[in-house]
Protein backbone atom coordinates (compact mmCIF):
# COMPACT_ATOMS: atom_id res chain seq x y z
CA UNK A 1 -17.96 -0.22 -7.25
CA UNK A 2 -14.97 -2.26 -7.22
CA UNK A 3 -11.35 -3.06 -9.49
CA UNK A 4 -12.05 -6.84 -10.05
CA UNK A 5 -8.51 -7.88 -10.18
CA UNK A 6 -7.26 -10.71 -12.32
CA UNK A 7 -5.54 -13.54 -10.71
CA UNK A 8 -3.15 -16.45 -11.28
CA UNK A 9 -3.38 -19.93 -10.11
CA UNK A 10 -1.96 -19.17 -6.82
CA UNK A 11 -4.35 -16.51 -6.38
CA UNK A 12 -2.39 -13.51 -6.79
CA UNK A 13 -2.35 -10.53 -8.84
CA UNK A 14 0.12 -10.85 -11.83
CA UNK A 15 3.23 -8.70 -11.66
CA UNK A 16 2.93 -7.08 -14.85
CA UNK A 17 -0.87 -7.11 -15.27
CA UNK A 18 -2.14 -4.18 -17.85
CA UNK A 19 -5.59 -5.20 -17.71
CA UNK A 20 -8.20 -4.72 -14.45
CA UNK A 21 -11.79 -5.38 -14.94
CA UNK A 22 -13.99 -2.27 -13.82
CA UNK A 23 -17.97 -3.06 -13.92
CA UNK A 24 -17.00 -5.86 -15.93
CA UNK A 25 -15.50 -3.75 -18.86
CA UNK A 26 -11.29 -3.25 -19.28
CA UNK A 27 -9.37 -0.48 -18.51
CA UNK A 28 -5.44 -0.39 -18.88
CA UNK A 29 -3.49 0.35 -16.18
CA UNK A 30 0.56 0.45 -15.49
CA UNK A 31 2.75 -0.06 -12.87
CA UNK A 32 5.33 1.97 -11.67
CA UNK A 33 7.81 0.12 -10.11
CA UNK A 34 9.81 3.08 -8.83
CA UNK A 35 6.93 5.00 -7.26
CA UNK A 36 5.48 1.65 -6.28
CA UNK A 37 2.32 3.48 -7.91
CA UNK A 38 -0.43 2.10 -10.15
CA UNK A 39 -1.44 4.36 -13.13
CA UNK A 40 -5.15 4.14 -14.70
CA UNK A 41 -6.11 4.97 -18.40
CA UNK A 42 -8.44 8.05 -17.84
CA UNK A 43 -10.51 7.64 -20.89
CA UNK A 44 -11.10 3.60 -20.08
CA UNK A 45 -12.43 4.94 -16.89
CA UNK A 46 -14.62 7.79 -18.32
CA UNK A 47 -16.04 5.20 -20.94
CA UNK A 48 -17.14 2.60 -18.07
CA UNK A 49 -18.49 5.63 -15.97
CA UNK A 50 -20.41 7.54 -18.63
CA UNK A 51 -21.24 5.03 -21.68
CA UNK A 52 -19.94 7.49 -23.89
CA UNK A 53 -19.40 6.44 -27.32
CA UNK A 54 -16.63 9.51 -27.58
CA UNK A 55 -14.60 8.83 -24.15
CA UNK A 56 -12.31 11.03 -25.61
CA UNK A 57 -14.31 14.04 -26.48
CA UNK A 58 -15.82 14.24 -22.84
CA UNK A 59 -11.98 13.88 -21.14
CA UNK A 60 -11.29 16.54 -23.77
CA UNK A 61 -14.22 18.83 -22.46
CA UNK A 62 -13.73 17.77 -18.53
CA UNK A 63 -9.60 18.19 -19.05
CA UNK A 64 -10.49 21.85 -20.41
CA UNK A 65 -12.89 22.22 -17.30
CA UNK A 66 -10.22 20.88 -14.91
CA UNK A 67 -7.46 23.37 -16.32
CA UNK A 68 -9.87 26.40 -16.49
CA UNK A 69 -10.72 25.82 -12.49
CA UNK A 70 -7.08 25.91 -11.75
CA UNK A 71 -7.88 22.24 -10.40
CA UNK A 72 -4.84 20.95 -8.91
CA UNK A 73 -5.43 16.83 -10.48
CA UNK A 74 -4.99 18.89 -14.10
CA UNK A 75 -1.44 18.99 -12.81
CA UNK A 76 -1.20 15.60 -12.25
CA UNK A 77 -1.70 13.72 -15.85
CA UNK A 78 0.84 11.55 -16.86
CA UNK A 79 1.21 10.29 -20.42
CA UNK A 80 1.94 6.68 -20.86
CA UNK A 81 2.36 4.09 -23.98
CA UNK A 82 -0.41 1.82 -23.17
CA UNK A 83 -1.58 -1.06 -26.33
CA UNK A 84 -4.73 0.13 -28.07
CA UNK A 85 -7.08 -2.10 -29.65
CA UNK A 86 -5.56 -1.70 -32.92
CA UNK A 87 -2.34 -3.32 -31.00
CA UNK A 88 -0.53 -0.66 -30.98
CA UNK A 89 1.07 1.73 -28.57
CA UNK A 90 -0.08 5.41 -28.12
CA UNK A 91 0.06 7.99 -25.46
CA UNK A 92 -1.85 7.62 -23.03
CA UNK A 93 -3.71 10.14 -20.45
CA UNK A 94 -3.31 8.41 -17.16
CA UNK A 95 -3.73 9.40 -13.56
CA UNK A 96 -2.51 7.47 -10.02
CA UNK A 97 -5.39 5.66 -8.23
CA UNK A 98 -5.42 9.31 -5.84
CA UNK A 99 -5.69 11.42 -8.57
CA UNK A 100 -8.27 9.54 -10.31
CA UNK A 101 -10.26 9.15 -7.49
CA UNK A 102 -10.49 13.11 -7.24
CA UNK A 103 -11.41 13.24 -11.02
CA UNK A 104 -14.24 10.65 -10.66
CA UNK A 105 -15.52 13.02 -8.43
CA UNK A 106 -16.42 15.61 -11.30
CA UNK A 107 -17.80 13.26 -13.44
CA UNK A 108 -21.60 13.35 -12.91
CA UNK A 109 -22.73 9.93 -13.51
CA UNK A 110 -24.85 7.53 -11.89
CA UNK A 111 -22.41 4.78 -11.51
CA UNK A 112 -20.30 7.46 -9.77
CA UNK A 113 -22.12 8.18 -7.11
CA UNK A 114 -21.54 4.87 -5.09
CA UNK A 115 -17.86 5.55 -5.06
CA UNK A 116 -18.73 9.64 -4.14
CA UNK A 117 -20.46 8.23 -1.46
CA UNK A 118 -17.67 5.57 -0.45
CA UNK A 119 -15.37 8.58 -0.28
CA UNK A 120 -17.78 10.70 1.71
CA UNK A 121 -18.06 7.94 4.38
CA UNK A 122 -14.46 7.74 4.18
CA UNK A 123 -14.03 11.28 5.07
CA UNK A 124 -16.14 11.27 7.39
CA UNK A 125 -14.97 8.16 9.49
CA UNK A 126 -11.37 9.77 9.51
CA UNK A 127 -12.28 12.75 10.68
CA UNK A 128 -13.58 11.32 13.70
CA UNK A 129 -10.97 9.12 14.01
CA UNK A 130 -8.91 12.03 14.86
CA UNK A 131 -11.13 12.77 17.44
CA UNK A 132 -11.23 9.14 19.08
CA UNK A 133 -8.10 6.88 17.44
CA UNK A 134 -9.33 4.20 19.23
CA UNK A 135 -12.09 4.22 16.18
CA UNK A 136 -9.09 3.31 13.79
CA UNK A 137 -8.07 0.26 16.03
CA UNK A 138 -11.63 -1.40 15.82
CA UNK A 139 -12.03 -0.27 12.34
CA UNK A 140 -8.99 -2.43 11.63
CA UNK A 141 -10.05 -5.27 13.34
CA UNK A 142 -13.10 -5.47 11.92
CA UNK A 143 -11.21 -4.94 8.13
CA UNK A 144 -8.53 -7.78 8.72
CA UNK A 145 -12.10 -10.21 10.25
CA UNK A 146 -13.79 -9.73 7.26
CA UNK A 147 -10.42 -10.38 4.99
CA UNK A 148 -10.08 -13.87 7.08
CA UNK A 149 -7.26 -13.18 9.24
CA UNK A 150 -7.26 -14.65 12.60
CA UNK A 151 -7.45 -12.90 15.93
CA UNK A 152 -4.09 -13.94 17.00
CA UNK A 153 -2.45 -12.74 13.71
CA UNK A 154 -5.08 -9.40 13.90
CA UNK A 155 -3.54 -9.03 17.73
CA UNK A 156 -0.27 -9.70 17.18
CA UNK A 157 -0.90 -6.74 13.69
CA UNK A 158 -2.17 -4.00 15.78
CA UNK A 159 0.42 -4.51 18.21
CA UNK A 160 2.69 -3.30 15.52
CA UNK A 161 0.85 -0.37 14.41
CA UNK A 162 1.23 0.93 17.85
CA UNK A 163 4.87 0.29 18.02
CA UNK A 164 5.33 1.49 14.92
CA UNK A 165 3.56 4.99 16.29
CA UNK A 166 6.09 5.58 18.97
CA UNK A 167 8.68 4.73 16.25
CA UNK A 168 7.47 7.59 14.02
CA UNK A 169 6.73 10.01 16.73
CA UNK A 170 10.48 9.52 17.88
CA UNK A 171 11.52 10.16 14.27
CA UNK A 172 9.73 13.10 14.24
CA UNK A 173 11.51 14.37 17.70
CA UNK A 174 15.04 13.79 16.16
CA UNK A 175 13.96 15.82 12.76
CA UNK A 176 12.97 13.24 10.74
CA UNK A 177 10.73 13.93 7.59
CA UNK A 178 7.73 11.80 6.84
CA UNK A 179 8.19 10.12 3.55
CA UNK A 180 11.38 9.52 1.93
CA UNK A 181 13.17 9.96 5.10
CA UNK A 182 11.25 7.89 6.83
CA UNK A 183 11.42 5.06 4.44
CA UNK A 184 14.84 5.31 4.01
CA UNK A 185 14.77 4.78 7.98
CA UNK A 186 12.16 1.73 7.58
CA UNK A 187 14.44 0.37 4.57
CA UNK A 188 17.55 0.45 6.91
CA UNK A 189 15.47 -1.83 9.77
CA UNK A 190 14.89 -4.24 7.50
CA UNK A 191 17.34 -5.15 5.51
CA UNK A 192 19.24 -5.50 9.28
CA UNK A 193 16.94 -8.09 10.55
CA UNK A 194 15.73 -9.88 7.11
CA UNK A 195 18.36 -9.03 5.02
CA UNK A 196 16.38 -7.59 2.57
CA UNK A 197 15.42 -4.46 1.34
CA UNK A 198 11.53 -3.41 1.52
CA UNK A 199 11.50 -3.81 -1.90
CA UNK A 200 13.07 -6.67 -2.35
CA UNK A 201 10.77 -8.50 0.40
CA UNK A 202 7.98 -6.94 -1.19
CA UNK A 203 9.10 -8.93 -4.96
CA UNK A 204 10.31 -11.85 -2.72
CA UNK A 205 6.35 -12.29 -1.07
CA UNK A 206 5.25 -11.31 -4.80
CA UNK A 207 3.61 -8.08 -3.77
CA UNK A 208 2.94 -4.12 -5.58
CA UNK A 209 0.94 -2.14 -3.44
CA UNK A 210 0.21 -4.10 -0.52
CA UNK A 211 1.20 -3.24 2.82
CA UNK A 212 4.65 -5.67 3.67
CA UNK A 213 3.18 -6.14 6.93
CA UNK A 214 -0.39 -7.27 6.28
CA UNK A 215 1.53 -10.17 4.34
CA UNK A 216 3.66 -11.04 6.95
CA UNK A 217 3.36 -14.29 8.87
CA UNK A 218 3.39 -13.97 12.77
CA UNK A 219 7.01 -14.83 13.33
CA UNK A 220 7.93 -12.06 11.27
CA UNK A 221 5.90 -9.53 12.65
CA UNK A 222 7.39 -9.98 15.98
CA UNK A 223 10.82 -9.98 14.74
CA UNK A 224 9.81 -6.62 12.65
CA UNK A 225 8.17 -5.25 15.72
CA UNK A 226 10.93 -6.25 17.64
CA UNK A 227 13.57 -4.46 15.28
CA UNK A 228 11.49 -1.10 15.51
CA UNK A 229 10.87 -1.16 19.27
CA UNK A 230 14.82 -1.38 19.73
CA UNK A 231 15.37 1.36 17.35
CA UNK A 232 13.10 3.25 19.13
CA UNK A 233 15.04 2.63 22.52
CA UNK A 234 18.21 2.91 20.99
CA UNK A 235 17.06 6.41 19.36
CA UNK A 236 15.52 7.93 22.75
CA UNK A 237 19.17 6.56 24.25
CA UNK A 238 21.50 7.91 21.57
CA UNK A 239 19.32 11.31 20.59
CA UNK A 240 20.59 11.45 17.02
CA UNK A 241 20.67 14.42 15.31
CA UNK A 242 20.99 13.83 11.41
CA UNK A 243 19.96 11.44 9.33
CA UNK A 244 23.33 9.30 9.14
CA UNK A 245 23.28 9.12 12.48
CA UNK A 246 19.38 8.26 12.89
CA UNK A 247 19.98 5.61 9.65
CA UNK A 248 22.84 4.49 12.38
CA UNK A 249 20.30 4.08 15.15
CA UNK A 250 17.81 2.28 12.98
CA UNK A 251 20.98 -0.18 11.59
CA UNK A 252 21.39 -1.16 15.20
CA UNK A 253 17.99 -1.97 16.40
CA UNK A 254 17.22 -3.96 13.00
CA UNK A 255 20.58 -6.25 13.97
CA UNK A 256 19.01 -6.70 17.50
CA UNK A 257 16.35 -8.44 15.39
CA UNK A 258 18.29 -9.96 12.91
CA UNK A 259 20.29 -11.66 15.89
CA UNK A 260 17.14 -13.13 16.66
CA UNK A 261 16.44 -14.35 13.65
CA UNK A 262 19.32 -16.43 12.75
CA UNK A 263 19.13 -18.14 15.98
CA UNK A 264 16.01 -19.38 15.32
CA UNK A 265 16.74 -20.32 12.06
CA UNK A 266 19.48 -22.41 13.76
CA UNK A 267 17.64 -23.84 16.36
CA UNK A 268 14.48 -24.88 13.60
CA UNK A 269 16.60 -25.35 10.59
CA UNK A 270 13.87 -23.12 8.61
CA UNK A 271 14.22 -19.83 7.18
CA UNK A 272 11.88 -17.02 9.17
CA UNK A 273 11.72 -14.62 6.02
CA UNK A 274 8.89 -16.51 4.03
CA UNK A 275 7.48 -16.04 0.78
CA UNK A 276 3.97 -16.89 2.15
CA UNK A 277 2.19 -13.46 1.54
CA UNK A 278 -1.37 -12.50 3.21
CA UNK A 279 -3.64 -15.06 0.60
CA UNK A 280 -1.47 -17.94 2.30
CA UNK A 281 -1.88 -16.94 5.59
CA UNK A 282 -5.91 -16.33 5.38
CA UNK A 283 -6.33 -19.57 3.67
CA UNK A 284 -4.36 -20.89 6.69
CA UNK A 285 -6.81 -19.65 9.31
CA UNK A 286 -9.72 -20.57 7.39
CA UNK A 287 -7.97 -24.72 7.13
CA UNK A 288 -7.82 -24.37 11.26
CA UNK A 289 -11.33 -23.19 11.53
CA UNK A 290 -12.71 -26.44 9.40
């Protein structure tokens, strides 16, 4: 069970796509720039899982039956303008790609048991990666193998998960909050050695979701893992204690990068922040294995 995304002619997924094939039938979706979050029409989904001829009956019934549990996910709704068929806009009942996964799961279908599973196996393999993270590390290598990437590229990726570890775990010694703290942190790294924002690299390689780094070519993921490795230092050096001071930290080890980025640029006469996202880089690899 898979979103068939839609692509243009240079592969990727539009921008501002509102339509994703699911089992070959459409179901309207929206993205949220801000949250960097994609939003699914509930009732598209319940139609595709179900058959139902009254989608909006059953979400009606289930919606009651989600509320009435005290289910959490009932919190999470969020009403959005999408085109009907008539071509007109009406609101909506929509849920992030979390949330809906957790209401799929009381839908009692047949073509919802493949993804119950998929989430069962996922649950499972996590848990014991807890146990034994070396699990995660040839999980991901066998993910980026079977997406195309190339060994030296997959190397050269894990090496930065790991750095980016001991980056975190530092954060987490000076009083750092994961999640907005921490990307405020991440954003601060790399607009000093791109000169970018992680948003704005993200629009600049023409990305949503996707992780930055997974689209990164190899020059920039050593001048990436180079910027966080020196923040790292500079933060077990300086011990700072708020987050001005640790935004100060991460400021200086993203320059350290940034430094080394301009000099190449100098020396090749070609910019190092690339456009080239991870399609371009797996077509790559498969052009030097021909």
């Amino acid at each position: 069970m898979t979103f068939d995304k839609r692509q243009n002619k240079d592969g990727q997924a539009p921008k501002h796509g509102s339509i994703i094939l699911f089992h070959e039938k459409q179901v309207r979706r929206h993205w949220d720039s801000g949250r960097e979050l994609w939003y699914f029409s509930i009732i598209d989904i319940i139609e595709v899982l179900t058959d139902s001829t009254i989608p909006k009956r059953y979400w009606s019934d289930l919606k009651n039956k989600l509320r009435n549990e005290g289910s959490e996910v009932y919190e999470k709704i969020v009403q959005l303008k999408l085109l009907a068929s008539d071509g007109k806009k009406y609101a909506t009942d929509c849920f992030s790609t979390q949330d809906l996964l957790r209401v799929i799961q009381s839908i009692p279908s047949p073509k919802a048991e493949p993804l119950k599973l998929w989430l069962a196996q996922v649950g499972y393999e996590r848990i014991e990666e807890t146990e034994d993270p070396e699990l995660a590390f040839n999980r991901a290598m066998r993910t980026y193998l079977q997406k195309g990437y190339s060994k030296e590229w997959i190397n050269q990726r894990l090496k930065t998960i790991e750095v980016r570890k001991d980056l975190t775990d530092e954060w987490q010694e000076r009083g750092m909050k994961e999640g907005l703290e921490f990307a405020i942190l991440t954003n601060e790294i790399t607009k000093a050695w791109s000169g970018k924002s992680v948003r704005d690299y993200k629009n600049f390689k023409g990305l949503k979701k996707e992780n930055l780094r997974d689209n990164m070519t190899n020059l920039e993921l050593v001048l990436n893992l180079l910027a966080e490795a020196s923040t790292t230092a500079i933060s077990k050096s300086k011990l700072p204690k708020d987050l001005n001071e640790n935004k100060t930290v991460a400021k200086s080890g993203g320059q350290i990068a940034g430094n080394a980025r301009k000099e190449i640029e100098e020396q090749t006469g070609e910019a190092v922040v690339s456009s080239k996202n991870a399609l371009f880089i797996r077509r790559s690899n498969l052009k030097e294995l021909e």
